[in-house]
Protein backbone atom coordinates (compact mmCIF):
# COMPACT_ATOMS: atom_id res chain seq x y z
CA UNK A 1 -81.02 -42.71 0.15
CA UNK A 2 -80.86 -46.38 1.64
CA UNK A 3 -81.38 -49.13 -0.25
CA UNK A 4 -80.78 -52.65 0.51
CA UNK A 5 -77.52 -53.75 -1.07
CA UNK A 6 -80.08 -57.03 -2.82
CA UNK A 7 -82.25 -54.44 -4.22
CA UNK A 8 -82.48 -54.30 -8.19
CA UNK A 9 -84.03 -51.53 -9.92
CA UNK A 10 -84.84 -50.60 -13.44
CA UNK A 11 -82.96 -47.87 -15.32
CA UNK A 12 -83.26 -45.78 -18.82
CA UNK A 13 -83.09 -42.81 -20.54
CA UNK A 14 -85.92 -40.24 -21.21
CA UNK A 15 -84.29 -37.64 -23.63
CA UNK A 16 -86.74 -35.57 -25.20
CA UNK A 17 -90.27 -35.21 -25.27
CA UNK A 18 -91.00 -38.50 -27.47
CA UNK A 19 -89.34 -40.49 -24.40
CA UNK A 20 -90.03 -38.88 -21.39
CA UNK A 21 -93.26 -39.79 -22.55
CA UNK A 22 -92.84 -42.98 -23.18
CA UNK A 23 -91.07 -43.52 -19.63
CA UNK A 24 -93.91 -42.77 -18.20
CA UNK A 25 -95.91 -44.86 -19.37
CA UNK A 26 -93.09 -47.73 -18.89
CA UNK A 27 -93.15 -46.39 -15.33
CA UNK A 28 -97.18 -46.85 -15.18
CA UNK A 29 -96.48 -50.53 -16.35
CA UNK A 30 -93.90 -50.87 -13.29
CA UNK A 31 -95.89 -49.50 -10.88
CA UNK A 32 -99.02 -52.15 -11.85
CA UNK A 33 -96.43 -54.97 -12.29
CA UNK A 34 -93.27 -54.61 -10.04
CA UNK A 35 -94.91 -52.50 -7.27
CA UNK A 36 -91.88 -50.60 -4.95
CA UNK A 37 -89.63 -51.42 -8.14
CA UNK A 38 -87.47 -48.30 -8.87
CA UNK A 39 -87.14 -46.47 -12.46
CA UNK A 40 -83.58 -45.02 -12.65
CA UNK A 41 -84.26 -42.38 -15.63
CA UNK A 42 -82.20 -39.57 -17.03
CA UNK A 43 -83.18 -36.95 -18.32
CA UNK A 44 -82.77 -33.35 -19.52
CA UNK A 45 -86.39 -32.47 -17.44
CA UNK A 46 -85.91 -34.08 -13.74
CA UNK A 47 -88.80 -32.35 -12.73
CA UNK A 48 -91.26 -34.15 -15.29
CA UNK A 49 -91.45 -37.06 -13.56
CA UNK A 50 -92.11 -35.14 -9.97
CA UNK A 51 -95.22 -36.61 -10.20
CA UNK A 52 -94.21 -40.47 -10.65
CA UNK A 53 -93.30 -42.13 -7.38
CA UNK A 54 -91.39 -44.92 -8.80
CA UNK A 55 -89.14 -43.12 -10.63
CA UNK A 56 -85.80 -41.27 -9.62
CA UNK A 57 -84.97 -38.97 -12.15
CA UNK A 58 -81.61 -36.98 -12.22
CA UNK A 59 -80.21 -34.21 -14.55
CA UNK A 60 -78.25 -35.85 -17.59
CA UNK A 61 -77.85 -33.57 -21.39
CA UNK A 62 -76.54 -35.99 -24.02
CA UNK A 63 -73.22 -36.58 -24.41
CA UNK A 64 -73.31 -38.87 -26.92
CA UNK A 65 -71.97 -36.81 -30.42
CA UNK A 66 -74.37 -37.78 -32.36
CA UNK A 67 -76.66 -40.23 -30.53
CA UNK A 68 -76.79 -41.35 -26.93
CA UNK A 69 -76.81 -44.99 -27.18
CA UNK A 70 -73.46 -44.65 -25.17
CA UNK A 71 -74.88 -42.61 -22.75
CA UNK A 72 -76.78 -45.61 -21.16
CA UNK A 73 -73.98 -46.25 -18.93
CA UNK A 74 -74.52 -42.81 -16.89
CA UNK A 75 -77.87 -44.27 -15.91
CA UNK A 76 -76.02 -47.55 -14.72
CA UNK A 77 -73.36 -45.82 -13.20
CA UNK A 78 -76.37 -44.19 -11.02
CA UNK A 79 -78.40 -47.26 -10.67
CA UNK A 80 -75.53 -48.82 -9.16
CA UNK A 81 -74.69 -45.95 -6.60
CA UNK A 82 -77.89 -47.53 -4.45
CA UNK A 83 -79.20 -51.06 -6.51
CA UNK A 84 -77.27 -54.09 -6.41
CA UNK A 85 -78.67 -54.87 -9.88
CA UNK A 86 -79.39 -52.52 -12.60
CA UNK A 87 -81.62 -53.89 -14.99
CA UNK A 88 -81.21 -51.42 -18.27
CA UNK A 89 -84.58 -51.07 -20.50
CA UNK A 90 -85.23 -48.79 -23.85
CA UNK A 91 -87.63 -46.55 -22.92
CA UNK A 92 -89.77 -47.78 -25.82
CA UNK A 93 -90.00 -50.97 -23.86
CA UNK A 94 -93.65 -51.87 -22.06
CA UNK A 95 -94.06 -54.59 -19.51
CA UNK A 96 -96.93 -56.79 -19.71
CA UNK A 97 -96.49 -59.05 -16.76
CA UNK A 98 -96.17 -59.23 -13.29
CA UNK A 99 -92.60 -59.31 -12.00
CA UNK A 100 -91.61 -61.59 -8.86
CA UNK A 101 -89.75 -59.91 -6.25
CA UNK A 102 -87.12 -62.99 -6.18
CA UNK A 103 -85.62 -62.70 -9.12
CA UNK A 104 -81.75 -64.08 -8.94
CA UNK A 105 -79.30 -62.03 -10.80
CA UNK A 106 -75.76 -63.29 -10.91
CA UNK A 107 -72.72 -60.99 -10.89
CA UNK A 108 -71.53 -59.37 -13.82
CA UNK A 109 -73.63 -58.98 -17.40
CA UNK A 110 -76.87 -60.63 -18.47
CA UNK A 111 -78.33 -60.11 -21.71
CA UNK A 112 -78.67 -61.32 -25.64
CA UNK A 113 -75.03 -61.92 -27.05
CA UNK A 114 -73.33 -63.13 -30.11
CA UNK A 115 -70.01 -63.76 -31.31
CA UNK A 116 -69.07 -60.25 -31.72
CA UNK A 117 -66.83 -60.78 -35.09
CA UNK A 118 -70.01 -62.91 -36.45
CA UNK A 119 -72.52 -60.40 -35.54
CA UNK A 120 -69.89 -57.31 -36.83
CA UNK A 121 -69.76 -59.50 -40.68
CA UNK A 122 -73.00 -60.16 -40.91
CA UNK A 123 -74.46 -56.88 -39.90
CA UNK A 124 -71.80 -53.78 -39.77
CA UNK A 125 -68.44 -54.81 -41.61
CA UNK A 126 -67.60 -51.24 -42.24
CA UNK A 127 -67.15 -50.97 -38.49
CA UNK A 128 -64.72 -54.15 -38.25
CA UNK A 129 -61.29 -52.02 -38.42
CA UNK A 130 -62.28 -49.69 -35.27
CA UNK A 131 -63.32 -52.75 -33.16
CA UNK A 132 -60.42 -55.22 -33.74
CA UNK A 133 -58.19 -51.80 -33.12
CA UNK A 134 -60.13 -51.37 -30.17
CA UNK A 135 -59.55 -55.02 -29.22
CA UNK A 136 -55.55 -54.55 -29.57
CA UNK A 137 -55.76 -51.43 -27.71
CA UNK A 138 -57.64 -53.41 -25.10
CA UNK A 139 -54.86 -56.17 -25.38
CA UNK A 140 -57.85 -58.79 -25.91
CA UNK A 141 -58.69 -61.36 -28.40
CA UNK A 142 -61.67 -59.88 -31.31
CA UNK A 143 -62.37 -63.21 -32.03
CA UNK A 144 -63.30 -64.41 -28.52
CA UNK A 145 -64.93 -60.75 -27.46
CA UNK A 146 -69.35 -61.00 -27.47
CA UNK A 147 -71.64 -58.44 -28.86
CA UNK A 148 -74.35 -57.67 -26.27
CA UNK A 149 -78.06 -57.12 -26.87
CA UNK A 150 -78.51 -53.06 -26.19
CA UNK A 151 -82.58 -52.75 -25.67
CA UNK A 152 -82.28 -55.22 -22.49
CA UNK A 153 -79.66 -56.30 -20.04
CA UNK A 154 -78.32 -56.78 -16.63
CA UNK A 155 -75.90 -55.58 -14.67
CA UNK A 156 -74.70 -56.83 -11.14
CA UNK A 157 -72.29 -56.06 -8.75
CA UNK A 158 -69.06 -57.69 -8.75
CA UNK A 159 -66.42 -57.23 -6.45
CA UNK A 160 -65.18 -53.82 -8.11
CA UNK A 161 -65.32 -55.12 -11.62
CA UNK A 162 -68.38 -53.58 -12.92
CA UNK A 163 -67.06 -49.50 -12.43
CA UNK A 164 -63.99 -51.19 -15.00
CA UNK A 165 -66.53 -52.49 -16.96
CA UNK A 166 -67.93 -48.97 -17.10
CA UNK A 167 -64.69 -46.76 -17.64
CA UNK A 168 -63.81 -49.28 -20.23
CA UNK A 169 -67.07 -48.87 -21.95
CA UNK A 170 -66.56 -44.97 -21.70
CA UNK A 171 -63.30 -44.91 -23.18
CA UNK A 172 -64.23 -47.10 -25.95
CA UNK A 173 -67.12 -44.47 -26.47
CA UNK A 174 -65.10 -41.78 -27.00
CA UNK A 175 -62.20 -43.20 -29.04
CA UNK A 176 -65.26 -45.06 -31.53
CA UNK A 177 -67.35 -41.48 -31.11
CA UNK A 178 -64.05 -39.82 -32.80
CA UNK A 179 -63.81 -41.91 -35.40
CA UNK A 180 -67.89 -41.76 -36.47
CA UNK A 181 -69.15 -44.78 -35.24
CA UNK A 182 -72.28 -42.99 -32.96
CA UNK A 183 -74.24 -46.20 -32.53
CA UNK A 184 -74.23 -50.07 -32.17
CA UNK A 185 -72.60 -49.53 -28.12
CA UNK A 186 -73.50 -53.15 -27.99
CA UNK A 187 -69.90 -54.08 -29.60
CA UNK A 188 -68.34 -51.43 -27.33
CA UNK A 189 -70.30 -53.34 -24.16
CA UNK A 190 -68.99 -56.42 -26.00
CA UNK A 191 -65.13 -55.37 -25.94
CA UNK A 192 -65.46 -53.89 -22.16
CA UNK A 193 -66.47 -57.12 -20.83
CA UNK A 194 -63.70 -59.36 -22.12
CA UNK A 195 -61.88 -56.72 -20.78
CA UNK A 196 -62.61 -57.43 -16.97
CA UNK A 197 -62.93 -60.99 -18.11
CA UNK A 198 -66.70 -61.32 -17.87
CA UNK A 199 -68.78 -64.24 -19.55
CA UNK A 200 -71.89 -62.98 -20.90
CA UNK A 201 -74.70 -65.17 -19.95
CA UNK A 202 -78.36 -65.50 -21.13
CA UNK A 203 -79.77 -65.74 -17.92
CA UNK A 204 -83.13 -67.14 -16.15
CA UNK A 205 -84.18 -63.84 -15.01
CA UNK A 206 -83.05 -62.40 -18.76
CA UNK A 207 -85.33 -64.69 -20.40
CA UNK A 208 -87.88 -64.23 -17.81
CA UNK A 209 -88.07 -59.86 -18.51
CA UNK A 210 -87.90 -60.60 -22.33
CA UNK A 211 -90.56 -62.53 -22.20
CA UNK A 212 -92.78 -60.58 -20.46
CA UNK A 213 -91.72 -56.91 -22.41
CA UNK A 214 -92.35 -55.70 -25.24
CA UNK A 215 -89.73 -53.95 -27.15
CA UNK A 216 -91.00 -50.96 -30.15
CA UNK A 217 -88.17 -49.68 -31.30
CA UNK A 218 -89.07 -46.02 -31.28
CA UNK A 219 -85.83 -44.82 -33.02
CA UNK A 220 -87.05 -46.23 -36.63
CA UNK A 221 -90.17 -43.86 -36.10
CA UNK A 222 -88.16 -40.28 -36.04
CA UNK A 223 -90.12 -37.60 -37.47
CA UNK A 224 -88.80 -35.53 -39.33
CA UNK A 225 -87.18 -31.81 -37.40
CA UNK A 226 -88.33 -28.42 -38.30
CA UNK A 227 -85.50 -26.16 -39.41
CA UNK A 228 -84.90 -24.59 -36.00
CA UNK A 229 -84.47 -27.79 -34.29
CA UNK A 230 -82.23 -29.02 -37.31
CA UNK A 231 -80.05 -26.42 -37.02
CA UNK A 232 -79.95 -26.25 -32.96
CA UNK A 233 -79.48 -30.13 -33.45
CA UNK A 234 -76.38 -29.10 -35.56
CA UNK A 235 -74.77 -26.44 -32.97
CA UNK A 236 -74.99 -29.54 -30.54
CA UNK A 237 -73.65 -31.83 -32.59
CA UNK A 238 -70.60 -29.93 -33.69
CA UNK A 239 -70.14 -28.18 -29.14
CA UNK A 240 -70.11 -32.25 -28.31
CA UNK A 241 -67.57 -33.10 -30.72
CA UNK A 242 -65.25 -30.25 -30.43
CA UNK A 243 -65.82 -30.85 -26.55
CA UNK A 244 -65.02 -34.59 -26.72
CA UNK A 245 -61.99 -33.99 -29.16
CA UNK A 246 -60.51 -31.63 -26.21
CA UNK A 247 -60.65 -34.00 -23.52
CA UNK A 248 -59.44 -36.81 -25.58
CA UNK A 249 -56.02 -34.81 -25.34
CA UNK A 250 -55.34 -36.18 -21.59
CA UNK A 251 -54.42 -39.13 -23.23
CA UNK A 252 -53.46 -38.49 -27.00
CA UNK A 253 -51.74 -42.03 -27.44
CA UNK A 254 -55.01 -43.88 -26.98
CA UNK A 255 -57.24 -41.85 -28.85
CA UNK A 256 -55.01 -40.40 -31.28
CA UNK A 257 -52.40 -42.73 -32.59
């Protein structure tokens, strides 16, 4: 597929029923206000969205243990393969506006941020020992490192420095993912960037799409599973882990010691 290098796109996941759903409808909201704007989505069900022309779906299970907040950065890693700019959504996100084709987007990450050893006090202290172990892994400074709004952000191309920005951030998955800490990928975004020496910026364009979305927050309204799912949920749980402890082997003094 050929797409112009100063393209942007739209990406998210659609895992499960509940959010393939809602993608569609966030692709229904594209298509009215960002016509010939792309939806990267992925998804267990490709084929669901056959019928949406905006929308390039590709095959992608969870690999998150637990969750798949990490997993976000397979659909940017696939965004970027044709996009310039991958703007990352939650699929619980609708737009309400239209969307100018001349946005500028400038290279590296856009989004919400916060002094990442503020943001860890204030709202998840008992996850302050990983990160600043993370951090000296990463031979960066904790204290300097941001934490980076996960519902909406940007990502641009930049000379190379955004497939680091992703291995880091898939590393840092795994070796947090080991040690329990399934969510809040926001820090791990955080400590990837400082990494390849990004500043996070608020930008224009940032402001612009947050201001014309609206965000649900669909993951405070789980329902609760019937015992077959629980229990197929659990068989998951415990193949990802066992699968992710196996691979984190190749290199035992990162993960392990």
């Amino acid at each position: 597929m050929n797409i112009s290098e100063n393209s942007f796109c739209f990406c998210t996941l659609a895992l499960g029923e509940q959010y393939r759903l809602m993608v569609k409808e966030l692709a229904n909201d594209l298509k009215q206000y960002s016509s010939g704007t792309k939806l990267i989505v992925g998804t267990e069900k490709p084929n669901d969205f056959d019928s949406k022309e905006n929308v390039i779906a590709f095959k992608l299970n969870q690999q998150g243990v637990l969750h798949c907040y990490n997993d976000k950065r397979f659909v940017l890693e696939k965004a970027l393969l044709n996009f310039k700019t991958a703007i990352y959504i939650d699929a619980d996100t609708r737009i309400i506006e239209y969307i100018p084709k001349d946005l500028v987007f400038s290279a590296g990450l856009s989004g919400c941020h916060k002094n990442m050893l503020e943001h860890i006090s204030r709202y998840r202290p008992q996850d302050l020992e990983k990160l600043t172990k993370m951090s000296l892994k990463l031979n960066i400074k904790f204290e300097e490192a941001q934490w980076i709004g996960e519902s909406l952000f940007i990502l641009t191309k930049d000379a190379g420095k955004e497939q680091d920005f992703l291995k880091i951030w898939s590393k840092l998955a795994t070796y947090s993912e080991l040690r329990g800490m399934y969510s809040g990928e926001g820090n791990i975004m955080g400590l990837a960037a400082a990494k390849v020496g990004w500043q996070i910026n608020k930008s224009e364009s940032w402001i612009f799409l947050k201001q014309i979305s609206q965000h649900l927050d669909a993951s405070r309204q789980r329902s609760k599973q019937a015992f077959w799912s629980y229990f197929k949920s659990k068989l998951a749980y415990h193949y990802r882990l066992n699968k992710m402890r196996l691979l984190a082997l190749k290199d035992f003094s990162f993960y392990y010691l």
